[in-house]
PDB file of N, CA and C in Angstrom:
ATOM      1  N   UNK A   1     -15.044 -19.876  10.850  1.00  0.00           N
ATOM      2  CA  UNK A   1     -14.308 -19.565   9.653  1.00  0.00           C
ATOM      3  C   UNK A   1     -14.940 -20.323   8.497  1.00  0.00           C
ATOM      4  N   UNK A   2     -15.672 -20.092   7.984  1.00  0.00           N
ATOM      5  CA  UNK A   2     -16.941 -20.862   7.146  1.00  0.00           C
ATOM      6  C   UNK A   2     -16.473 -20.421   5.770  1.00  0.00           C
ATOM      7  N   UNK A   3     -15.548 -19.615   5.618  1.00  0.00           N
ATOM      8  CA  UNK A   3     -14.908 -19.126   4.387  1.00  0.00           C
ATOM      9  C   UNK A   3     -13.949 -20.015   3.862  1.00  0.00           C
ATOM     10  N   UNK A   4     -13.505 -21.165   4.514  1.00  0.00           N
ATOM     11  CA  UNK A   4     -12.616 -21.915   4.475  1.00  0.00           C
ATOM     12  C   UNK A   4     -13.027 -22.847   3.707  1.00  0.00           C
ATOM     13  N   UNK A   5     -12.254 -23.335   2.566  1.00  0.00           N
ATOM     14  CA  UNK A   5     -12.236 -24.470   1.728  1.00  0.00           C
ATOM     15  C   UNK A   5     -12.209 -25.802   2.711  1.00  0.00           C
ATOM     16  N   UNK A   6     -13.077 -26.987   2.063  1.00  0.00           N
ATOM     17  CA  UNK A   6     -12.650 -28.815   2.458  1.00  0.00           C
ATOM     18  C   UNK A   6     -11.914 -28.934   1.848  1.00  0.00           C
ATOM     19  N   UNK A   7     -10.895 -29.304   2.000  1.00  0.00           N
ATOM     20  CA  UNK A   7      -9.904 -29.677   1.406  1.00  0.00           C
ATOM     21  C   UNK A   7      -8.761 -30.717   2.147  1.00  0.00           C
ATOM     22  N   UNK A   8      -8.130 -31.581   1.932  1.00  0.00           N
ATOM     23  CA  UNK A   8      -7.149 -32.202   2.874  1.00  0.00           C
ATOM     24  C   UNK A   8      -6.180 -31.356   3.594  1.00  0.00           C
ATOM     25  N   UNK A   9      -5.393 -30.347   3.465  1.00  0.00           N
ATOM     26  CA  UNK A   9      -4.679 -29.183   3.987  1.00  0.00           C
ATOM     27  C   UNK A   9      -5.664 -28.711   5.275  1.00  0.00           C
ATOM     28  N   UNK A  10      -6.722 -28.158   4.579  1.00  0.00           N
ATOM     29  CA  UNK A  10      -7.647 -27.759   5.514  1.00  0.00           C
ATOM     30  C   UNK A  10      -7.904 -28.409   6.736  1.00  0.00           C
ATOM     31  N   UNK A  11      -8.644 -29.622   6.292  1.00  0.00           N
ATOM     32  CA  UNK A  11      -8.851 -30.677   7.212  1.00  0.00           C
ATOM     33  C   UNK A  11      -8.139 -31.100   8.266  1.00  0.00           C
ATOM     34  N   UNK A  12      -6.943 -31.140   7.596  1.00  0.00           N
ATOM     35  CA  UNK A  12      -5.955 -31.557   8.681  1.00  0.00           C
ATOM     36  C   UNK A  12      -5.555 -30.625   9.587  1.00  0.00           C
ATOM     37  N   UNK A  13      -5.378 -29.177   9.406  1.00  0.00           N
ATOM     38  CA  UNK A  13      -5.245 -28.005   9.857  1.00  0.00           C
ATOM     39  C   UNK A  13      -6.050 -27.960  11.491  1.00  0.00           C
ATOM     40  N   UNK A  14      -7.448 -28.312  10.694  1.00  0.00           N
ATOM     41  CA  UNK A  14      -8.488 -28.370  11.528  1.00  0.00           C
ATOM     42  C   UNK A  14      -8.770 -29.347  12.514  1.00  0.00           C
ATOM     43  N   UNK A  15      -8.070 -30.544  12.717  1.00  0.00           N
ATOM     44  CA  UNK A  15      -7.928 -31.599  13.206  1.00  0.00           C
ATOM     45  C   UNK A  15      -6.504 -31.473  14.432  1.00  0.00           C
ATOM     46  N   UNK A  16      -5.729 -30.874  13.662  1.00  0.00           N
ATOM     47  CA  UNK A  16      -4.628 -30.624  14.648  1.00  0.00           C
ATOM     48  C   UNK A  16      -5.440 -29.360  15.293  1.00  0.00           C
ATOM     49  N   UNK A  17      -5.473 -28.297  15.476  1.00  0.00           N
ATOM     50  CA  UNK A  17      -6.174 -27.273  15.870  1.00  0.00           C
ATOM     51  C   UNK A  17      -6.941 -27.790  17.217  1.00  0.00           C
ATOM     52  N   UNK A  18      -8.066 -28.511  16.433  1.00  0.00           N
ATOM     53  CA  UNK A  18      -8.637 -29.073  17.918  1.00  0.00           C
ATOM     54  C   UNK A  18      -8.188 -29.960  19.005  1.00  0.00           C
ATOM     55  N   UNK A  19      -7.440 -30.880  18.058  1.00  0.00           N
ATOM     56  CA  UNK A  19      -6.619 -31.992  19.168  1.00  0.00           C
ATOM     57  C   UNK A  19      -5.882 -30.869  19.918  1.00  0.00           C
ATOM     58  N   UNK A  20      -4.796 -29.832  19.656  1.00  0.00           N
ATOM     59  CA  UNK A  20      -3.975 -29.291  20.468  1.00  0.00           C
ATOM     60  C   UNK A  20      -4.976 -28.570  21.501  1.00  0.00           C
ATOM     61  N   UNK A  21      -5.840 -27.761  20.974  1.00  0.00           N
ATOM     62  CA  UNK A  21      -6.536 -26.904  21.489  1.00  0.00           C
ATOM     63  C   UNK A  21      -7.037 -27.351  22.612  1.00  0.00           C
ATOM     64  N   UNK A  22      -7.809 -28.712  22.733  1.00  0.00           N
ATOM     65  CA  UNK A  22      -8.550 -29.360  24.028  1.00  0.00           C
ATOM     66  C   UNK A  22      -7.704 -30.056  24.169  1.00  0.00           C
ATOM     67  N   UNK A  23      -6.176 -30.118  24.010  1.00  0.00           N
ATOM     68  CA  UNK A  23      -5.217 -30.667  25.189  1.00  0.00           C
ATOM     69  C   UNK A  23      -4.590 -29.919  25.833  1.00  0.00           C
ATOM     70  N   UNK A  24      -4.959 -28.832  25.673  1.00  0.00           N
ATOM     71  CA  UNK A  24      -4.923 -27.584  26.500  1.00  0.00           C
ATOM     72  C   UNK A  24      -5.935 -27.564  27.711  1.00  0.00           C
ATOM     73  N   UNK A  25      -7.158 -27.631  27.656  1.00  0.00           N
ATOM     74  CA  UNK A  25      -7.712 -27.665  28.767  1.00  0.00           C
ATOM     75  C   UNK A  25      -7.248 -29.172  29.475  1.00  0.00           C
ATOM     76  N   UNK A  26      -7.611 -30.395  28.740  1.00  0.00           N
ATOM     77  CA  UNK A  26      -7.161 -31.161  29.515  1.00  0.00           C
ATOM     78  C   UNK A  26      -6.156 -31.566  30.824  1.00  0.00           C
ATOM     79  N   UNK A  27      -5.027 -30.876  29.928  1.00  0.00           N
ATOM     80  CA  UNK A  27      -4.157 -30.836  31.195  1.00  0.00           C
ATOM     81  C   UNK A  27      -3.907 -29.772  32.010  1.00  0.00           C
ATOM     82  N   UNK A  28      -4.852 -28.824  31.289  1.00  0.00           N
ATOM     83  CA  UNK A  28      -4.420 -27.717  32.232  1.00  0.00           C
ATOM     84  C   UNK A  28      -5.611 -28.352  33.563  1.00  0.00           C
ATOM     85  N   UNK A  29      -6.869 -28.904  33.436  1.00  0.00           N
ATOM     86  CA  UNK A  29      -7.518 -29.663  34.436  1.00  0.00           C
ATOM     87  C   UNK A  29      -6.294 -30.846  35.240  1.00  0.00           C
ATOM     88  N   UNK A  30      -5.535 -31.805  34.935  1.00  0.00           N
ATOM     89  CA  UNK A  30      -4.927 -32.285  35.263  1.00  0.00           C
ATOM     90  C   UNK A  30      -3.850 -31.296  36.036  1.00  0.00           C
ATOM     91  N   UNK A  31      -3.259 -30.327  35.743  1.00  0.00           N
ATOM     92  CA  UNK A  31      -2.581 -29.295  36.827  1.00  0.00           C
ATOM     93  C   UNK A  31      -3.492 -29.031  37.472  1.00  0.00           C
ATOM     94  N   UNK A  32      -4.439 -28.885  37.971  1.00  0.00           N
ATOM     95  CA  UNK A  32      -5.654 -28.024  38.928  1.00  0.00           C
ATOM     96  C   UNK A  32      -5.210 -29.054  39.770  1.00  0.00           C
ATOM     97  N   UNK A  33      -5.699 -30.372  39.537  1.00  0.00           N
ATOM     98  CA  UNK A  33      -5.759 -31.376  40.717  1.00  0.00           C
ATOM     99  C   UNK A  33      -4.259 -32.262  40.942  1.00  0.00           C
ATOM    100  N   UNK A  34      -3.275 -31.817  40.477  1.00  0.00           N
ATOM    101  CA  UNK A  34      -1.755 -32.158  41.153  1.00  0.00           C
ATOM    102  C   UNK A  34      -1.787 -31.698  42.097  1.00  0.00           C
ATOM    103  N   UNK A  35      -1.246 -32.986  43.078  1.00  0.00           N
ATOM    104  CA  UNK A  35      -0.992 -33.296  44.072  1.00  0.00           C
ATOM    105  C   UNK A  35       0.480 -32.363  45.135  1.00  0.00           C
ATOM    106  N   UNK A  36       1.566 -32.827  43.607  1.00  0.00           N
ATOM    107  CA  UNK A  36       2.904 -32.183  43.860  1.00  0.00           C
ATOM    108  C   UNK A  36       3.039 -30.673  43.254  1.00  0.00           C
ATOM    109  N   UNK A  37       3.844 -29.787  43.516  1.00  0.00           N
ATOM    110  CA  UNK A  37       4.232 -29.030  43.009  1.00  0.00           C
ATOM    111  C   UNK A  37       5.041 -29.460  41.074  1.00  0.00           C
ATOM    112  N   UNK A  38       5.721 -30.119  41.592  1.00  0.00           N
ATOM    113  CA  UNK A  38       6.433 -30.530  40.489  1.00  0.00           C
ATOM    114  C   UNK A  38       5.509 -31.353  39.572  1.00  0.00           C
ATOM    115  N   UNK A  39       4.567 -31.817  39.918  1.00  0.00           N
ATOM    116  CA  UNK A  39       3.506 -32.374  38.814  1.00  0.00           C
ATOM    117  C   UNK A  39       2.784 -30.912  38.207  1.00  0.00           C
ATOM    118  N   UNK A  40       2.128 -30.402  39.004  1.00  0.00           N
ATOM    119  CA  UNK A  40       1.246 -29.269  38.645  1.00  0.00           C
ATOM    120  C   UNK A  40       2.672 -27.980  37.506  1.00  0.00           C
ATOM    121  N   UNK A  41       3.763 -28.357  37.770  1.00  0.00           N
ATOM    122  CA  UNK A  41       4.680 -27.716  36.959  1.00  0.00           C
ATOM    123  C   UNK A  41       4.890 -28.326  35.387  1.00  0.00           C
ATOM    124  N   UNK A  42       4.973 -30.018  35.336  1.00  0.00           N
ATOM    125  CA  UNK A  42       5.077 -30.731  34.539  1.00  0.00           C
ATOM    126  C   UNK A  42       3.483 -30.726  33.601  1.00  0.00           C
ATOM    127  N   UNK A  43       2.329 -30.442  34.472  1.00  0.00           N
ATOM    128  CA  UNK A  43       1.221 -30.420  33.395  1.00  0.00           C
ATOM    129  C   UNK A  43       1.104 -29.325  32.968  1.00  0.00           C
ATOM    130  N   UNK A  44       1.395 -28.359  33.550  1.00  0.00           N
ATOM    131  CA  UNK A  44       1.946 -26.945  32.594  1.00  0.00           C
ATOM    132  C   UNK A  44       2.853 -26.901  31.545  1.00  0.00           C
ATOM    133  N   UNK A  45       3.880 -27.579  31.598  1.00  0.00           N
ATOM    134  CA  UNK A  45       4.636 -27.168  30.844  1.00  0.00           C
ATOM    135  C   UNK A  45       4.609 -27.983  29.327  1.00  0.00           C
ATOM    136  N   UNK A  46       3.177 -28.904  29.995  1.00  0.00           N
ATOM    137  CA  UNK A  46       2.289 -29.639  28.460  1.00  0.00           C
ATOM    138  C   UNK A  46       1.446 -28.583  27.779  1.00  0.00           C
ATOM    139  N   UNK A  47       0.591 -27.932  29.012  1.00  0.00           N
ATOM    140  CA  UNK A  47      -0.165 -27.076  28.396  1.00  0.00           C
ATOM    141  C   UNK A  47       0.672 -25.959  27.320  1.00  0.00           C
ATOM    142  N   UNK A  48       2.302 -25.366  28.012  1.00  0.00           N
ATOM    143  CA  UNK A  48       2.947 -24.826  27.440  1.00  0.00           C
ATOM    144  C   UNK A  48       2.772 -24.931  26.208  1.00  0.00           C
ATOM    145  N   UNK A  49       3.463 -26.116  25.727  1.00  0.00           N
ATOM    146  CA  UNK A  49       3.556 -27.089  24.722  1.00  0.00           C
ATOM    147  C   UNK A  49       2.409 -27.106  23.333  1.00  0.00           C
ATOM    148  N   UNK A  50       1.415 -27.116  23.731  1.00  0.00           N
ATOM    149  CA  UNK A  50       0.083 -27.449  23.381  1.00  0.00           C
ATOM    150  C   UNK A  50      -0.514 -26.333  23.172  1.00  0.00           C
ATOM    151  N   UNK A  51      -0.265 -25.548  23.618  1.00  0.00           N
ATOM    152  CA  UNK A  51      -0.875 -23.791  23.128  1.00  0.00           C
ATOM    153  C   UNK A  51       0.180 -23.514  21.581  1.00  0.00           C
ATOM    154  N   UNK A  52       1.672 -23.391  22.366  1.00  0.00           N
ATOM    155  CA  UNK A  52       2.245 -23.772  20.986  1.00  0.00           C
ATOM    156  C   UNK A  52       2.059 -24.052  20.125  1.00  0.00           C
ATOM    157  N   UNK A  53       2.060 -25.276  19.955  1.00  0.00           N
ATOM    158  CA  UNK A  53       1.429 -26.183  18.919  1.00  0.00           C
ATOM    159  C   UNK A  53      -0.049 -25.267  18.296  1.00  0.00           C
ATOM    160  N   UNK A  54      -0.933 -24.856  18.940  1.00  0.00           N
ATOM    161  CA  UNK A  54      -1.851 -24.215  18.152  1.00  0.00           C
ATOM    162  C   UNK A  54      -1.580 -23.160  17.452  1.00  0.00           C
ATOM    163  N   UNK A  55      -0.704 -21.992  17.871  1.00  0.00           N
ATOM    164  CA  UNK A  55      -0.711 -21.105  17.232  1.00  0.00           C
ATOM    165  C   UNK A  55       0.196 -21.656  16.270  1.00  0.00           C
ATOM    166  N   UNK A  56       1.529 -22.265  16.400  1.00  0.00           N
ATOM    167  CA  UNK A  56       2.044 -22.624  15.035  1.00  0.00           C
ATOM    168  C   UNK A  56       0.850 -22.940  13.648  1.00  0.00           C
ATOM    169  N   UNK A  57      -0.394 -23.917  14.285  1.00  0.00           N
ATOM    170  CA  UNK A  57      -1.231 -24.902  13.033  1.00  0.00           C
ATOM    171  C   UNK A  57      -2.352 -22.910  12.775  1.00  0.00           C
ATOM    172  N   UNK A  58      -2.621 -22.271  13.933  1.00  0.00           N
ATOM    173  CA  UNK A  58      -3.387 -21.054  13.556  1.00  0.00           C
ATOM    174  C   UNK A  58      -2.521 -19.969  12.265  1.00  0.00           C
ATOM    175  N   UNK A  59      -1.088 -20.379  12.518  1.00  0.00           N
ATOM    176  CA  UNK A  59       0.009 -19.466  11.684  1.00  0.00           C
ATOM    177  C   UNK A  59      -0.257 -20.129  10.433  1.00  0.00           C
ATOM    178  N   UNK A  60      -0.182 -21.420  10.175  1.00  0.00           N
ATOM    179  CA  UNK A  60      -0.521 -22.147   8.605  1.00  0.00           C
ATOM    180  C   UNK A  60      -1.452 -21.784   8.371  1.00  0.00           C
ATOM    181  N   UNK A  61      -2.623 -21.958   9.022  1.00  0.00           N
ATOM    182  CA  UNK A  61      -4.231 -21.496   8.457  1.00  0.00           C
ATOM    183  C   UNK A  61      -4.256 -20.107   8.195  1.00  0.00           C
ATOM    184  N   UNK A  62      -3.359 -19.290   8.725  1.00  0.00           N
ATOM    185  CA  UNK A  62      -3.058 -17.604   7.651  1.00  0.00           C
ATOM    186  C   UNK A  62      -2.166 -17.701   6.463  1.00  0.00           C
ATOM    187  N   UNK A  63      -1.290 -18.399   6.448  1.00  0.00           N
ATOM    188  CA  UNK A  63      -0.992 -18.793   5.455  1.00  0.00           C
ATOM    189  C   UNK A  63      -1.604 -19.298   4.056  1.00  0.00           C
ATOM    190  N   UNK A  64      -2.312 -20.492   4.594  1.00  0.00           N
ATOM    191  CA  UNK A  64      -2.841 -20.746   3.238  1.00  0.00           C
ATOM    192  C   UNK A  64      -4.370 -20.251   3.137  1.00  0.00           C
ATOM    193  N   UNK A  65      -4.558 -19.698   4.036  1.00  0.00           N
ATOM    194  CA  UNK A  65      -6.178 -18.938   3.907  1.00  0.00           C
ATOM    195  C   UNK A  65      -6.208 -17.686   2.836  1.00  0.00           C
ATOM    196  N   UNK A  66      -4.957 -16.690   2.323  1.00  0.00           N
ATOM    197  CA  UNK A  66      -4.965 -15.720   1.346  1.00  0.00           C
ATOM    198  C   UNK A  66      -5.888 -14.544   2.316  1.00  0.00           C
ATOM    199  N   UNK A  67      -5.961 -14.012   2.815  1.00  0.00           N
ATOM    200  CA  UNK A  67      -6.445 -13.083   3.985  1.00  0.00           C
ATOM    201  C   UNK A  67      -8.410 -13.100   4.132  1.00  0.00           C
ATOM    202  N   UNK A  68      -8.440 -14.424   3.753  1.00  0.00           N
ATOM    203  CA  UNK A  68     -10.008 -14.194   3.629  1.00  0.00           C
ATOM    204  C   UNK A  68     -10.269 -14.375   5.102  1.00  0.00           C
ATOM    205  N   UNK A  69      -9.982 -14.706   6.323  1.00  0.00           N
ATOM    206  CA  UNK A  69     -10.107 -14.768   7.486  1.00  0.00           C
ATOM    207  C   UNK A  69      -9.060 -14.343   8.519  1.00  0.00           C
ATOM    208  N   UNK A  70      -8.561 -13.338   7.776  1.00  0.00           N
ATOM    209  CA  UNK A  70      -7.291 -12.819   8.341  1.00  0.00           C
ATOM    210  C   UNK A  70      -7.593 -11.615   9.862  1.00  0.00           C
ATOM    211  N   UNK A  71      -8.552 -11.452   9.450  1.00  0.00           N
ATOM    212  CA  UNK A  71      -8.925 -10.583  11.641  1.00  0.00           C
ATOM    213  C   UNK A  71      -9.182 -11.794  12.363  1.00  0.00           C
ATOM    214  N   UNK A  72      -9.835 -12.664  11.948  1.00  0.00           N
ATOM    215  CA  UNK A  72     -10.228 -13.977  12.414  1.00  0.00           C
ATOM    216  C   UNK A  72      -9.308 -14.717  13.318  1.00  0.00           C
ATOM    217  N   UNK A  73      -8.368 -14.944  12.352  1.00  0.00           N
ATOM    218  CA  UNK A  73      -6.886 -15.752  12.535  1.00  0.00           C
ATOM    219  C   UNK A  73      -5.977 -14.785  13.470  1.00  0.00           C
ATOM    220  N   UNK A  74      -6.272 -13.783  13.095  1.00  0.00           N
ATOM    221  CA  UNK A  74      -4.816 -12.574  14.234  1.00  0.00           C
ATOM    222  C   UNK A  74      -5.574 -12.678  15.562  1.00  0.00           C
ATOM    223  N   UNK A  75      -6.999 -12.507  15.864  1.00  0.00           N
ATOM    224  CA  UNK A  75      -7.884 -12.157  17.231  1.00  0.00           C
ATOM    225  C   UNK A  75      -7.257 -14.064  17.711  1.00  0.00           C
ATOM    226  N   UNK A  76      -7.638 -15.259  16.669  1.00  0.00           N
ATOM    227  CA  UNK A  76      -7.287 -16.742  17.433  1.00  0.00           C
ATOM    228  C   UNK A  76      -6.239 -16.257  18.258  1.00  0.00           C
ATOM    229  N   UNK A  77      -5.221 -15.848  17.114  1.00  0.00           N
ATOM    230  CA  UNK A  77      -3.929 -16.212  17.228  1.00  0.00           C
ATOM    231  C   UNK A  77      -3.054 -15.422  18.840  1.00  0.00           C
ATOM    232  N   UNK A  78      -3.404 -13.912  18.618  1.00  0.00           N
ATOM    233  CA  UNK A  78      -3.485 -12.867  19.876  1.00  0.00           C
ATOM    234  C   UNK A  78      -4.562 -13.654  21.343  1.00  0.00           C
ATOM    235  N   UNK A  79      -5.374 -13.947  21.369  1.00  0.00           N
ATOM    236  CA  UNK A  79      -5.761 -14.703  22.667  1.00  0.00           C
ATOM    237  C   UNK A  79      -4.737 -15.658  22.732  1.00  0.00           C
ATOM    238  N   UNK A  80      -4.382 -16.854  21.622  1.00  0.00           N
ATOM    239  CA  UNK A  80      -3.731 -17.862  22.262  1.00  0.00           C
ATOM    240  C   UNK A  80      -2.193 -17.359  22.631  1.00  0.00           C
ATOM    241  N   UNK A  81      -1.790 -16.429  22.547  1.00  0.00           N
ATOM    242  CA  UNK A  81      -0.252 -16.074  22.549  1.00  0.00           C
ATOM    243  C   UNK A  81      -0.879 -15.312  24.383  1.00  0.00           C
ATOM    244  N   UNK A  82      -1.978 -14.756  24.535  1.00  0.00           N
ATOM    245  CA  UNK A  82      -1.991 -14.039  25.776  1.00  0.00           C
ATOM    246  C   UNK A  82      -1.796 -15.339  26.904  1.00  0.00           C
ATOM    247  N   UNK A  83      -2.842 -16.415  26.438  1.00  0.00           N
ATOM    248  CA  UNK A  83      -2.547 -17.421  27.268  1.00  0.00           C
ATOM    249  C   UNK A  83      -1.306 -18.189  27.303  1.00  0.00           C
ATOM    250  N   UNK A  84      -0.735 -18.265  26.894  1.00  0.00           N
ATOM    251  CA  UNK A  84       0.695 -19.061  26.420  1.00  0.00           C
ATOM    252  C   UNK A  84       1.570 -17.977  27.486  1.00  0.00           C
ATOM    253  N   UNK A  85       1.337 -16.518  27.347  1.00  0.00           N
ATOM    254  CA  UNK A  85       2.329 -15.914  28.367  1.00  0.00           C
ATOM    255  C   UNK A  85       1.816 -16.081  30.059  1.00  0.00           C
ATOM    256  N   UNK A  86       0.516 -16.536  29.865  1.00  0.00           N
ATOM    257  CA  UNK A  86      -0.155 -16.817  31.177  1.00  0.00           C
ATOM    258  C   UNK A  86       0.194 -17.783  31.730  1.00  0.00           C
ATOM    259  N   UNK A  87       0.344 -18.983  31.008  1.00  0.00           N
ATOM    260  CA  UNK A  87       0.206 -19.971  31.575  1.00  0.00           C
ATOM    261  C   UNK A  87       2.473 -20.252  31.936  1.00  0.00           C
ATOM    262  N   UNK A  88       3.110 -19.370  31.539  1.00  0.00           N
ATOM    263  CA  UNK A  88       4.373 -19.472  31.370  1.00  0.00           C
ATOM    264  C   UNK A  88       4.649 -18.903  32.492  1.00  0.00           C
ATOM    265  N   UNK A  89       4.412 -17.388  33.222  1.00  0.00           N
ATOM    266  CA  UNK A  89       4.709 -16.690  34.300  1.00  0.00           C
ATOM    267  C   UNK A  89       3.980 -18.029  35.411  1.00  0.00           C
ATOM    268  N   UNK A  90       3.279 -18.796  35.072  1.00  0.00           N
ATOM    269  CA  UNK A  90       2.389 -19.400  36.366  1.00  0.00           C
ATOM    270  C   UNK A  90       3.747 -20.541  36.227  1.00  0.00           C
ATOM    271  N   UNK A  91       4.357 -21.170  35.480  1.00  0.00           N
ATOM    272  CA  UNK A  91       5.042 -21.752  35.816  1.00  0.00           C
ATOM    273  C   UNK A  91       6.592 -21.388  36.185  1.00  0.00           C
ATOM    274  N   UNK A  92       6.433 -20.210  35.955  1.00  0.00           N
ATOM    275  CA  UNK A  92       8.190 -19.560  36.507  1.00  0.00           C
ATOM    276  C   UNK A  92       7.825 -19.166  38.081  1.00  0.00           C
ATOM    277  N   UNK A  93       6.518 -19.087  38.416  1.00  0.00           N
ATOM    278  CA  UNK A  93       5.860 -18.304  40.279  1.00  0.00           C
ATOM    279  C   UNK A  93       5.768 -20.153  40.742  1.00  0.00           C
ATOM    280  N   UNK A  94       5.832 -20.728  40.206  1.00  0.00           N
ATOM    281  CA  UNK A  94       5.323 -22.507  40.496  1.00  0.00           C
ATOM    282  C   UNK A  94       7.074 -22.736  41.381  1.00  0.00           C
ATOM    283  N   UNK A  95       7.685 -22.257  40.127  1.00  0.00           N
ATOM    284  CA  UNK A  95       9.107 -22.910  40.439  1.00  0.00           C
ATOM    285  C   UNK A  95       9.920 -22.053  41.434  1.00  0.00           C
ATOM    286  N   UNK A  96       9.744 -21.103  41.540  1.00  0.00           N
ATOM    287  CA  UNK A  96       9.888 -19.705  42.280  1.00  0.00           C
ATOM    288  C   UNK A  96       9.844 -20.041  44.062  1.00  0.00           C
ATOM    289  N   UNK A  97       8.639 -20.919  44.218  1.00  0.00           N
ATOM    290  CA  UNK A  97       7.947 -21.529  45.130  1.00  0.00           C
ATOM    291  C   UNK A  97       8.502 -22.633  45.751  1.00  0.00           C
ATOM    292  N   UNK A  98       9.287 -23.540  44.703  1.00  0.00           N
ATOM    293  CA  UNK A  98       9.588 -24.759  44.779  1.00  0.00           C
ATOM    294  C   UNK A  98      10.777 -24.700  46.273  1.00  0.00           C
TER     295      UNK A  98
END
């Protein structure tokens, strides 16, 4: 998104974005290797969390972007909502199990 102003708004946008974004894989690696059921449920339901969190900070960056990256932002925004329903059914089949 190279269309995007430096700016402090921006910046920060962009800072949360990534922190959430690769604490998404993180723990979704930390569920791979739980031990318990109920752990591998609990690092999901971070990842839950944390996908969240991105598309909310991807929803501001359409906001204050004025549509100059607006297919950009809907294609982010549509993958991270596919995974967010992915990673949600894996924890309702987790508990299902329990």
């Amino acid at each position: 998104m190279h269309d995007m102003p430096t700016n402090r708004v921006y910046d920060g946008l962009v800072r949360q974005v990534v922190r959430s974004s690769s604490s998404v894989d993180a723990n979704y690696r930390a569920a791979c290797r739980a031990k318990l059921t109920a752990d591998f449920i609990n690092q999901l339901k971070i990842v839950e969390e944390e996908i969240d969190e991105t598309i909310y900070f991807l929803e501001l960056f359409e906001e204050f972007d004025n549509g100059k990256n607006k297919n950009k932002l809907k294609a982010l925004a549509k993958e991270a909502n596919e995974l967010l329903a992915i990673y949600v059914a894996s924890i309702r089949t987790a508990k299902s199990k329990q």
